[in-house]
Each structure stands twice: as structure tokens, then as C-alpha cells.
Protein backbone atom coordinates (compact mmCIF):
# COMPACT_ATOMS: atom_id res chain seq x y z
CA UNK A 1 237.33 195.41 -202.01
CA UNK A 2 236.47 192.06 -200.28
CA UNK A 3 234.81 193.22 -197.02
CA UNK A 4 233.21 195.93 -199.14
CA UNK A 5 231.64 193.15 -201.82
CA UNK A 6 230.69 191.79 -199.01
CA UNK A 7 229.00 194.68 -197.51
CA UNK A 8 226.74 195.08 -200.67
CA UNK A 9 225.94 191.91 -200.44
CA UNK A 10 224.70 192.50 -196.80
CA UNK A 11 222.77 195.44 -197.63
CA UNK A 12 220.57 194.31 -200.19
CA UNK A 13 219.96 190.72 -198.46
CA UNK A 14 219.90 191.15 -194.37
CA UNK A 15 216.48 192.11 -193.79
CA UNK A 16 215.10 189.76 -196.35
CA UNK A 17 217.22 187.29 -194.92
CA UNK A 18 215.86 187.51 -191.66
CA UNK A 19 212.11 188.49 -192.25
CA UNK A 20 211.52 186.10 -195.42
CA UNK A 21 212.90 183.45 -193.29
CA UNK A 22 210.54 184.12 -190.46
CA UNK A 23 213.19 184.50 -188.19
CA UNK A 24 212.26 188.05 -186.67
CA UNK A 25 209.33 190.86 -187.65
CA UNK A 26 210.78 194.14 -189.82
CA UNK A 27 210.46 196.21 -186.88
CA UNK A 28 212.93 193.41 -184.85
CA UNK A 29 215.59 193.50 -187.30
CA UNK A 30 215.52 197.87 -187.12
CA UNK A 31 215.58 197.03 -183.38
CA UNK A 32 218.48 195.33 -183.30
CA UNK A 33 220.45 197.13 -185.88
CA UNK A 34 219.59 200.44 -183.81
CA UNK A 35 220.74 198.45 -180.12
CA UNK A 36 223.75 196.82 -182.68
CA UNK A 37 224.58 201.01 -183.89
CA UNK A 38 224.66 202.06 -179.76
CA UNK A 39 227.13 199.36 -178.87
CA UNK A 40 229.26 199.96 -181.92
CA UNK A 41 229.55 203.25 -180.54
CA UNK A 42 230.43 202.20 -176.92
CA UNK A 43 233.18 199.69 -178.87
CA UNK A 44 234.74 202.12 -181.26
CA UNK A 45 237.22 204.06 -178.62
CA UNK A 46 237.63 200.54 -177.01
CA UNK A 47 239.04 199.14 -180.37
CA UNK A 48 240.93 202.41 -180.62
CA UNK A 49 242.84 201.65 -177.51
CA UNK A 50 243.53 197.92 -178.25
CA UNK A 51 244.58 198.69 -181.71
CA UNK A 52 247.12 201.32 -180.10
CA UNK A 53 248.44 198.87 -177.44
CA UNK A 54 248.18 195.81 -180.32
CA UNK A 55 248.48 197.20 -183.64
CA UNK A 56 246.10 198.26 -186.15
CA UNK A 57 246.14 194.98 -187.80
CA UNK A 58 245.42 192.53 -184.46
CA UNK A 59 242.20 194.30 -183.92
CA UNK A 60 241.45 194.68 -187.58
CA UNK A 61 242.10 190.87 -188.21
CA UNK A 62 240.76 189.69 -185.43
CA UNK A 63 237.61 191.53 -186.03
CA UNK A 64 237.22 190.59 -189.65
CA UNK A 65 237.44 186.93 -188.70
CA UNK A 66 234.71 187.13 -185.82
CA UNK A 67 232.26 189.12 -188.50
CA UNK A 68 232.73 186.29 -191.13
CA UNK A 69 232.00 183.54 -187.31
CA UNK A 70 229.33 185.73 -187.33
CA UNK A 71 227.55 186.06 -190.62
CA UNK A 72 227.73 182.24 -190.60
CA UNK A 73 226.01 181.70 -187.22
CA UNK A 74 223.32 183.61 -189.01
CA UNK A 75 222.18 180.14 -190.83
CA UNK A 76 222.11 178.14 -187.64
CA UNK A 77 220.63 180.33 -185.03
CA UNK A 78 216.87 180.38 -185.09
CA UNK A 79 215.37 181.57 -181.35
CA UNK A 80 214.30 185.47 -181.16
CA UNK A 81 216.94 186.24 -179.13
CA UNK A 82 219.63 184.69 -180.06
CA UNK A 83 219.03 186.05 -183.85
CA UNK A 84 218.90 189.49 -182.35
CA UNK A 85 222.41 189.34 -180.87
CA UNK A 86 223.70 188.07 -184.01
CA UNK A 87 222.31 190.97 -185.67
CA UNK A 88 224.02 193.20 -182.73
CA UNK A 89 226.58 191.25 -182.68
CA UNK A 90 227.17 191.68 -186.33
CA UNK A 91 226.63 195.63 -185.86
CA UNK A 92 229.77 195.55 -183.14
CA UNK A 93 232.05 194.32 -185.41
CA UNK A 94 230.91 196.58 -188.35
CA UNK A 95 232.33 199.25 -186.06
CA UNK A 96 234.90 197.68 -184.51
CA UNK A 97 236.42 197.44 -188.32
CA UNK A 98 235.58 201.05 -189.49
CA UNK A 99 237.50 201.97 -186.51
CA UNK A 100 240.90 200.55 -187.04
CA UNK A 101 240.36 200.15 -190.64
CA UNK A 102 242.19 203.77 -190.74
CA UNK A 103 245.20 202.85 -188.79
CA UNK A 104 245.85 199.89 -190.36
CA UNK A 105 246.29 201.78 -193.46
CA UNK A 106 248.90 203.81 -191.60
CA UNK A 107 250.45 201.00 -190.21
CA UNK A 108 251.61 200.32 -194.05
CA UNK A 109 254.58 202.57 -194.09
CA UNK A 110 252.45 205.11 -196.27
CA UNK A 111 254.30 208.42 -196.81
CA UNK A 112 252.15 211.15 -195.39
CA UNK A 113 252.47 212.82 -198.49
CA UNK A 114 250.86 210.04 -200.26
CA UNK A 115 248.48 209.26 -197.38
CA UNK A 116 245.26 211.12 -198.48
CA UNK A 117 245.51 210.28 -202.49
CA UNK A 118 246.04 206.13 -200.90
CA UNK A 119 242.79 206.86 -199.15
CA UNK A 120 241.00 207.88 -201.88
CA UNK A 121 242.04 205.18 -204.19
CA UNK A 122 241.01 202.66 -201.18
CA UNK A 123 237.43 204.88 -201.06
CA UNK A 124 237.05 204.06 -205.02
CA UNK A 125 237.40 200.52 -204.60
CA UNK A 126 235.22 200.22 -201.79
CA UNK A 127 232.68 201.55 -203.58
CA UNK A 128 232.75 199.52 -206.72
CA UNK A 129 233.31 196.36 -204.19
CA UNK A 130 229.93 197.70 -202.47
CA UNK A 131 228.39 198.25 -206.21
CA UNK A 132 229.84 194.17 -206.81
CA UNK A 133 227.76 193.13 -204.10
CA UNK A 134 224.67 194.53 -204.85
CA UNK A 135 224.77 193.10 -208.30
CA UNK A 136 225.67 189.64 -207.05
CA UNK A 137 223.26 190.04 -204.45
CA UNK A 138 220.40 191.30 -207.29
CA UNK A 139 221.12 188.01 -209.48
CA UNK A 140 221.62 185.68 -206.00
CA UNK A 141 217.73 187.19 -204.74
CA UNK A 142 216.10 186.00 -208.01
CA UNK A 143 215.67 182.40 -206.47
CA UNK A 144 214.05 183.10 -203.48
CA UNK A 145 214.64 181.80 -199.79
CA UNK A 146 217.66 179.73 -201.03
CA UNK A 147 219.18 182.91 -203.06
CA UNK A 148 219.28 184.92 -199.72
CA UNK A 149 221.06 182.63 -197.70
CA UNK A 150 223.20 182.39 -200.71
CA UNK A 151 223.92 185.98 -200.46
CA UNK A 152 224.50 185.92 -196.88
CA UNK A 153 226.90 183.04 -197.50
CA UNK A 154 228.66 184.45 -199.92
CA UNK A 155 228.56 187.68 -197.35
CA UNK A 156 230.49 185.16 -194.72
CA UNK A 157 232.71 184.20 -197.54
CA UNK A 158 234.08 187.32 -199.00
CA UNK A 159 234.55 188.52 -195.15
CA UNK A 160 236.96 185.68 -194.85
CA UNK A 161 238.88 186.42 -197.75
CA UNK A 162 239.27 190.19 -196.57
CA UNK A 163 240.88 188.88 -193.32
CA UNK A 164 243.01 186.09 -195.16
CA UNK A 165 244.49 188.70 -197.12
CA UNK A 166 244.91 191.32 -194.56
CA UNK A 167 246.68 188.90 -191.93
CA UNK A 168 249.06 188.42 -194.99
CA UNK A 169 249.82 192.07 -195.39
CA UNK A 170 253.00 193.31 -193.70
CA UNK A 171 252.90 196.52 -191.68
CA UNK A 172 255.46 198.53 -190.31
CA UNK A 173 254.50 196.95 -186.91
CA UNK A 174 255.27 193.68 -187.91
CA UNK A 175 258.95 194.33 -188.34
CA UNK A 176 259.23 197.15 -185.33
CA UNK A 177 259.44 196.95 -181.87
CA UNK A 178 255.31 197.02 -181.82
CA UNK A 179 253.59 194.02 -181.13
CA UNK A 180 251.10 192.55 -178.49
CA UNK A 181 251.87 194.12 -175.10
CA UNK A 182 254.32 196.99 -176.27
CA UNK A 183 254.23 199.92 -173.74
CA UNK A 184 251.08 202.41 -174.22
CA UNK A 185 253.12 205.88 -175.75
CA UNK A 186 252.92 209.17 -174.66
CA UNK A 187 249.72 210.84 -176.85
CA UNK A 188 246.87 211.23 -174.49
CA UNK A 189 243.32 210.26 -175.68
CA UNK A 190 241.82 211.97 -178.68
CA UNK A 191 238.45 212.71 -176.63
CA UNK A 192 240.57 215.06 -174.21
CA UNK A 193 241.44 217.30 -176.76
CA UNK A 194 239.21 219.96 -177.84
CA UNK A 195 240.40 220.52 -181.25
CA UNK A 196 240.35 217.27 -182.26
CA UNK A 197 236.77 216.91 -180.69
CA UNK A 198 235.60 219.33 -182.80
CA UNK A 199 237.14 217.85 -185.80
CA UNK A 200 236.09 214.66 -185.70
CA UNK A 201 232.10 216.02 -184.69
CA UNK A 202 232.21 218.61 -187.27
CA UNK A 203 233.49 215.77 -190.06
CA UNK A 204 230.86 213.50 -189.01
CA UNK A 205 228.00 216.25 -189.94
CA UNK A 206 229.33 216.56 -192.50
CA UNK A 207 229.89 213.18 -193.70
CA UNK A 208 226.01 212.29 -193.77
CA UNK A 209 225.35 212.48 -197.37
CA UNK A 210 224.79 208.28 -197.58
CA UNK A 211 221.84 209.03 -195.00
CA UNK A 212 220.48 211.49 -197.26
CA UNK A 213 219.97 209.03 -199.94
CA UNK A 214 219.18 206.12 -197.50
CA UNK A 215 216.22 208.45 -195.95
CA UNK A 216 215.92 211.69 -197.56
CA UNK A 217 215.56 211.32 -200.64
CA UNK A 218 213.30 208.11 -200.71
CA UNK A 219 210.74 209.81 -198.75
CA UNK A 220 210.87 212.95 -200.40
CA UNK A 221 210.46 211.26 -203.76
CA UNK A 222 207.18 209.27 -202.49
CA UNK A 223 205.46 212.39 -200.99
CA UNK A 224 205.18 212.87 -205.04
CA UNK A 225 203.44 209.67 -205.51
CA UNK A 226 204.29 206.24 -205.59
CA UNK A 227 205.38 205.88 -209.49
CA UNK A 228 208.01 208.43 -209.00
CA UNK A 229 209.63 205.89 -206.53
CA UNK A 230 212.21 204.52 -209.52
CA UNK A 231 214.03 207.76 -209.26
CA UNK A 232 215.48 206.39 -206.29
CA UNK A 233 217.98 203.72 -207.49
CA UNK A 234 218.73 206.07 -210.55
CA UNK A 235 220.00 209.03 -207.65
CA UNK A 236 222.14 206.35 -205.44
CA UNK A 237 223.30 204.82 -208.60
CA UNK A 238 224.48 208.08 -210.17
CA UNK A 239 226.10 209.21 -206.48
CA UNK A 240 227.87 205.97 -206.77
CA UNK A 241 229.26 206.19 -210.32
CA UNK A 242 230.00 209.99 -209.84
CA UNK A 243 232.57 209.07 -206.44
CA UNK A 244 234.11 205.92 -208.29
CA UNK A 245 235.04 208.30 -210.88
CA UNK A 246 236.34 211.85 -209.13
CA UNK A 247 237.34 211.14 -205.66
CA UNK A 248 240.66 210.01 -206.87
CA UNK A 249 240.29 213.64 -209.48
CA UNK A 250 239.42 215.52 -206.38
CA UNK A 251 241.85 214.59 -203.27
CA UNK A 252 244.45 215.21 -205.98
CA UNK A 253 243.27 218.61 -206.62
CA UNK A 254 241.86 219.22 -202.51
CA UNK A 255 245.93 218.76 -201.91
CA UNK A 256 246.94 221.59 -204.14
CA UNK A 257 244.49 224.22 -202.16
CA UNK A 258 244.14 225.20 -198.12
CA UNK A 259 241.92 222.50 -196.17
CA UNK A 260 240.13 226.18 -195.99
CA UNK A 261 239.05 226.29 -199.38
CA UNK A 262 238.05 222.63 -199.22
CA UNK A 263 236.13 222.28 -197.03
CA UNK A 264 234.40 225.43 -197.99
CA UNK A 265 233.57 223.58 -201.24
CA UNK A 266 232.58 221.00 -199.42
CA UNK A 267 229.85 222.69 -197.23
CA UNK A 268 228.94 225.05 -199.65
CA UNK A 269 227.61 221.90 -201.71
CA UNK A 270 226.25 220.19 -198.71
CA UNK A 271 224.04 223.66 -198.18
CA UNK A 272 223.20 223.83 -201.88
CA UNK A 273 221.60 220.55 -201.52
CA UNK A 274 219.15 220.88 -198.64
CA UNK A 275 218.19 224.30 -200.56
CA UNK A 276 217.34 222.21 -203.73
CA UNK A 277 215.63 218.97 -201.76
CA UNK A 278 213.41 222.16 -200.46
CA UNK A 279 212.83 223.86 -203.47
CA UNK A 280 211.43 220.37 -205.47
CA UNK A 281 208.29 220.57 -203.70
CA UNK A 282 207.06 224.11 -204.64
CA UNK A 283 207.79 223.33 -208.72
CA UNK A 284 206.37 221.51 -211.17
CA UNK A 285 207.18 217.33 -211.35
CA UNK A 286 209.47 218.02 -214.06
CA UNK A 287 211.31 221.11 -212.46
CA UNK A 288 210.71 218.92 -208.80
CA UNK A 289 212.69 215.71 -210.75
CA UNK A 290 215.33 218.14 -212.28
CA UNK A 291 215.69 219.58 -208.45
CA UNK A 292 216.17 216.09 -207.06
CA UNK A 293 219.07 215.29 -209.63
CA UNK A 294 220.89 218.71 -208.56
CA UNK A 295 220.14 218.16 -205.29
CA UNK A 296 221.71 214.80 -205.69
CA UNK A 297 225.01 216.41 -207.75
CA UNK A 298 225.18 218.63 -205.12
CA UNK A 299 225.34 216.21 -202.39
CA UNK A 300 228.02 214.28 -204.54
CA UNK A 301 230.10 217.27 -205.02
CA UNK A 302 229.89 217.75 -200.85
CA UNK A 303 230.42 213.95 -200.33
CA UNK A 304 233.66 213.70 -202.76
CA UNK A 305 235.43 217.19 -200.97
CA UNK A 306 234.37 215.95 -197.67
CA UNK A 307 236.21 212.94 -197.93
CA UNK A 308 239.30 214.59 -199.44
CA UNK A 309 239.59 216.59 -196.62
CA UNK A 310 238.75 213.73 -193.96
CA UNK A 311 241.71 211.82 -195.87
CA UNK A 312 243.94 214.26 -195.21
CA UNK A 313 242.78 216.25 -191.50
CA UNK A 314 242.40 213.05 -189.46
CA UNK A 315 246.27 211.95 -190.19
CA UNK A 316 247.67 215.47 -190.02
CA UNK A 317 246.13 216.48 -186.52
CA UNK A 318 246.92 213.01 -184.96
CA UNK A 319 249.86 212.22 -183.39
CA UNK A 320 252.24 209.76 -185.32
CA UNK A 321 252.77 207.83 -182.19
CA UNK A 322 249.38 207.32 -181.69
CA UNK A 323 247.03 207.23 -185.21
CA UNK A 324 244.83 204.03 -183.92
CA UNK A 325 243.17 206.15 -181.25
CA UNK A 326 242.70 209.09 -183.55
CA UNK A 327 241.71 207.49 -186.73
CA UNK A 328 239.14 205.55 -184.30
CA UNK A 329 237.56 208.26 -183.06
CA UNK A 330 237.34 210.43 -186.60
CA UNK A 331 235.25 206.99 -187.03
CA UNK A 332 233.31 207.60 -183.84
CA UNK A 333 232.09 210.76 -185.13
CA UNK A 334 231.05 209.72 -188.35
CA UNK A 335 228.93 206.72 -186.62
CA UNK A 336 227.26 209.26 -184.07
CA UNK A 337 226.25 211.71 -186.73
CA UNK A 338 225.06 209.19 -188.59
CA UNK A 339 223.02 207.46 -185.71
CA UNK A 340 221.48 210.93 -185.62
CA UNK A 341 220.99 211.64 -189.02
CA UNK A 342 217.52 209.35 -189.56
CA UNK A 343 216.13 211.18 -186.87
CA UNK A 344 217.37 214.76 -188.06
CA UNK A 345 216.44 214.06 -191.65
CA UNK A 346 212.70 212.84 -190.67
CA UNK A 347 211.99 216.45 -188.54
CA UNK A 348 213.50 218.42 -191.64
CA UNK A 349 210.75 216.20 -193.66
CA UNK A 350 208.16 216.74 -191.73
CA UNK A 351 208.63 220.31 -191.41
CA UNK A 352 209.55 221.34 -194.91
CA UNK A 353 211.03 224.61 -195.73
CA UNK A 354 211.85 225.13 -191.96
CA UNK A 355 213.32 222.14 -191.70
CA UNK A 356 215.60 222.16 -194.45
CA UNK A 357 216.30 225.92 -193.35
CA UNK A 358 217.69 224.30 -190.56
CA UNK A 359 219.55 221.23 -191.55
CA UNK A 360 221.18 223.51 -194.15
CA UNK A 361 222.86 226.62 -190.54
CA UNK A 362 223.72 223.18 -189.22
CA UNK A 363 225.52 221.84 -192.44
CA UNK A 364 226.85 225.50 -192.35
CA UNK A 365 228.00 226.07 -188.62
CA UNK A 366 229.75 222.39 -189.22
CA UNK A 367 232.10 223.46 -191.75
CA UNK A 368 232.13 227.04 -189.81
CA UNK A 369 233.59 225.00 -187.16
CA UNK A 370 235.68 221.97 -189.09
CA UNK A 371 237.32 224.99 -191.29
CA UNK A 372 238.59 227.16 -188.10
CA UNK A 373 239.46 224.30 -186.26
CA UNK A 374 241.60 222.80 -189.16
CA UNK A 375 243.68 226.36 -189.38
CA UNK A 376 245.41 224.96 -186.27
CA UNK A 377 246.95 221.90 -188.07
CA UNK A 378 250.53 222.60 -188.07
CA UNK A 379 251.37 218.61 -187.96
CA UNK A 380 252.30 217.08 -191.89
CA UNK A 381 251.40 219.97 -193.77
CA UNK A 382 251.02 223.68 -193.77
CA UNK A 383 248.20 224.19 -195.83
């Protein structure tokens, strides 16, 4: 819940941070993130690898330390370039974390039975963390310049905390035979197997519903008109309080069905939602606001099934000798789909019903594909 306070805190005060204080243009600060987003990518397998020949933990320490070096350069550096790269550099380590952050958890002597349900409790509380930030952030912007770099400080500070307490954790690595420099194992990489290809691609399609409301669903709302633009924060706001209150509800029931049904759920929501974004401009504002709010159920109800079934498929196809690789690249397909997603959700936009046609066979042909390929789990559980 630390790094995730901290995250909130991050998104509702970077850009202001860095365009009220003059520091670089709007369209400098997108730049970056975007360059920051393509070497995240590049990093992800490479913190895969260290985190399998290091632990989990090393790389997931080490990385939360240099983020909170990092957010606190962010109040000394001043030149152009040198704020870009701590934007980018910021970016790396925002992947480097998402892609051990997985491992770690099974470095904590989880039973596999209870790994999926531990998941989802972690999910809740990263959420309200997130939801934490944005409120401190909200009171913290209220006074102006100073406020911001408050936020940001208090970014750096949380960030700290998360690594304090996760060096003081004790995994099953720390009292094992692991440790830095233990022998790589047997389990080849995850990007040489097919099936696990597939899965992780196929998840991260379906995994895009935060993009939705990041891009979707603002600009949708303001081809209505301006003064319909408050709908916005009541749509995230109710996605939010829907997940902190049924993922936990959900994994427990996804583990009492086949990954089959699941994920069926899942994309059968994830369709129903592109159908209803569609549908609210050819209605009335009324019916068109009604639409939105389905639309935005809808999504939720895909988002909370999706991540059930993530919880559980990424730790039963992996290899138990080698889950830092394979949880790292279940995160490398979630980060390319969702490097894509802006650019996928702006052409469905732009071309309305045909767009949204089409987003919805490829929200369909994901699940298609995540569903079939899951049938061929025979690791942890025979669902």
C-alpha cells in the first residue's frame, strides 16, 4: 500500500509538477513518459533474469530504493535534458518493479492454493493505497507550486517506506540456498515458449480496461460537450470502489469454476463494453449517460475476472523453479498492450461504430486465444 499511495500521489501531481514549474512543455513530459514506457519494456525481461539469478526481492528492493533516488532528484534537476531522463528514468523503474513485484510475492512461501486469493487481497490494497494518494495529492495541490513539490515529496517518501519494509520481509530465499550468484536452474526463458507467449499477450489485451478510462472514456464523454466532462471522475471513481470491494468476492468464486468459464466472463464483459461505449452516441444524453455507466460496470465486471484469472494462470503455467522470469514477462505483456492501447483506443474513436466493432473481435479473439491456451495448464491445478 506504500508504493501504491505513492503512485496516486504521482499521478495526480507529475505533469503539474513539471509544467507548472516550467521545467519542460506538456508535450515534453508525454515525450518522455512514452521514450520512459519503451525502455521499461526493453528492462522488464532484463529484471526478470536478475531477479531469477538474485531473488525476487534484490531486484525489487533495489529498484524501489533507486525510484524513491529518483523522485527526489526531481527537485534538484532543472536543464531539459536532464529532467527528461529523470522522467525516463523514473518510467524504468516503474517497470522494473511491476516486473518482479509478482515473484517476490512468491518468494513468500505462499501456498499455491492460497496464491491467487493473496493476490487479490494485495490488488485491493493497492487500489485504496492509489485512491490515498490521490486524496492527499487533491488536498497537497490546493497551495500551489509549493503543494506539488509537496506531493512529489511525499511521492519520494512513501517509496522509501515501501522498500524499508520490503527489505525487512523474509522470503523463502533468504533462508534457502538462493542468494546473489546461485546457479541459473533448468526452466528455459518464458519468451521461447509458445503457450506461455500467448498467455501472457492474450492477458495483456485483455487487461486494458485502466486505458479505457484513462482515454476512452474522457474523450468519448467530451464529444458530448464540455459540461458533461464531470462524468469522468464519477466513472473512475465508481471502477475504483467497485474492485476494492469484489475482487477479493470474485477470485474466491473464479477458483471454484474452470479458468474456461472465467475468462469467458471476463471477455464477455470486456465485449459488452465496447458495444455500450458505441451505442451512447446514437441515444439520447440521458440514455448516452446511462450507456456510459454500463459501459463502465461492464468494464469493471471484465477488469475484476480478468485479474482473477491472471492471479491464478501466470503461477500455474510457470515453472516453480523459475516464477521471476515468468511473472516478469505476464508483466511484459500487460505493459505492451497497454503501450498500444492509446493508440488503438484513439482509431476506434475516430471511427465509431467500426471501430468499436473492431476493438470488441479483438477483445473477443483475446480471450478465444487466453481460454484455449489455458486448457493446457496441467501445473497447480486441474481446473
Amino acid at each position: 500500500m506504500l508504493a501504491t499511495t505513492s503512485t496516486g500521489l504521482i499521478i495526480s501531481a507529475m505533469v503539474l509538477f513539471f509544467v507548472d514549474g516550467g521545467a519542460l512543455a506538456i508535450n515534453d513530459v508525454t515525450r518522455a513518459a512514452s521514450i520512459g514506457g519503451v525502455a521499461g519494456l526493453v528492462v522488464i525481461p532484463v529484471a526478470g533474469r536478475l531477479a531469477r539469478a538474485y531473488s525476487a526481492k534484490t531486484v525489487y528492493t533495489s529498484t524501489l530504493f533507486i525510484q524513491a533516488l529518483v523522485l527526489s532528484s526531481w527537485h534538484v534537476v532543472s536543464a531539459a535534458t536532464a529532467t527528461t531522463l529523470a522522467i525516463i528514468g523514473f518510467s524504468v523503474c516503474v517497470a522494473a518493479v511491476n516486473a518482479t513485484v509478482g515473484s517476490f510475492i512468491t518468494e513468500l512461501g505462499i501456498p499455491a492454493p492460497d496464491m491467487a486469493l493473496t493476490r487479490a487481497a494485495l490488488r485491493t490494497i493497492s487500489n485504496i493505497g492509489i485512491g490515498c494518494g490521490g486524496l492527499i495529492a487533491g488536498l497537497c495541490l490546493r497551495f500551489g507550486q509549493a503543494g506539488i513539490r509537496t506531493a512529489i515529496a511525499l511521492a519520494g517518501l512513501f517509496t522509501l517506506l515501501a522498500f524499508l519494509n520490503a527489505w525487512r520481509t523474509r522470503t523463502v530465499e533468504d533462508g534457502g540456498d538462493g542468494g546473489p550468484g546461485r546457479p541459473i536452474t533448468v526452466s528455459g526463458s518464458p519468451y521461447r515458449e509458445p503457450r506461455y507467449v500467448g498467455l501472457f499477450l492474450s492477458n495483456g489485451i485483455l487487461s486494458t480496461h485502466t486505458e479505457v478510462l484513462t482515454f476512452a472514456l474522457p474523450a468519448v464523454v467530451l464529444l458530448w460537450g464540455s459540461d458533461r466532462i464531470d462524468m469522468v471522475g464519477l466513472c473512475t471513481a465508481l471502477n475504483a470502489l467497485l474492485v476494492i470491494l469484489f475482487q477479493m468476492k470474485t477470485t474466491r468464486r473464479a477458483a471454484t469454476l474452470r479458468r474456461t468459464t472465467s475468462i469467458a466472463i471476463a471477455t464477455t464483459a470486456t465485449v459488452v463494453m465496447t458495444v455500450l461505449i458505441a451505442a451512447s452516441g446514437h441515444v439520447t444524453t440521458a440514455a448516452g449517460t446511462a450507456c456510459i455507466i454500463a459501459a463502465v460496470i461492464a468494464l469493471t465486471v471484465g477488469e475484476l475476472w480478468q485479474s482473477s484469472v491472471e492471479f491464478d494462470v501466470s503461477y500455474a503455467a510457470a515453472p516453480d523453479d523459475n516464477h521471476q522470469e515468468y511473472q516478469a514477462a505476464y508483466a511484459f505483456g500487460r505493459t505492451l498492450a497497454r503501450a498500444a492501447a492509446p493508440v488503438a483506443l484513439g482509431w476506434a474513436i475516430v471511427h465509431g461504430d467500426g471501430g468499436w466493432f473492431a476493438l470488441g473481435c479483438v477483445y473477443l479473439v483475446a480471450g478465444v486465444v487466453h481460454a484455449t491456451l489455458a486448457t493446457t495448464i496441467t501445473h497447480g491445478s486441474t481446473r
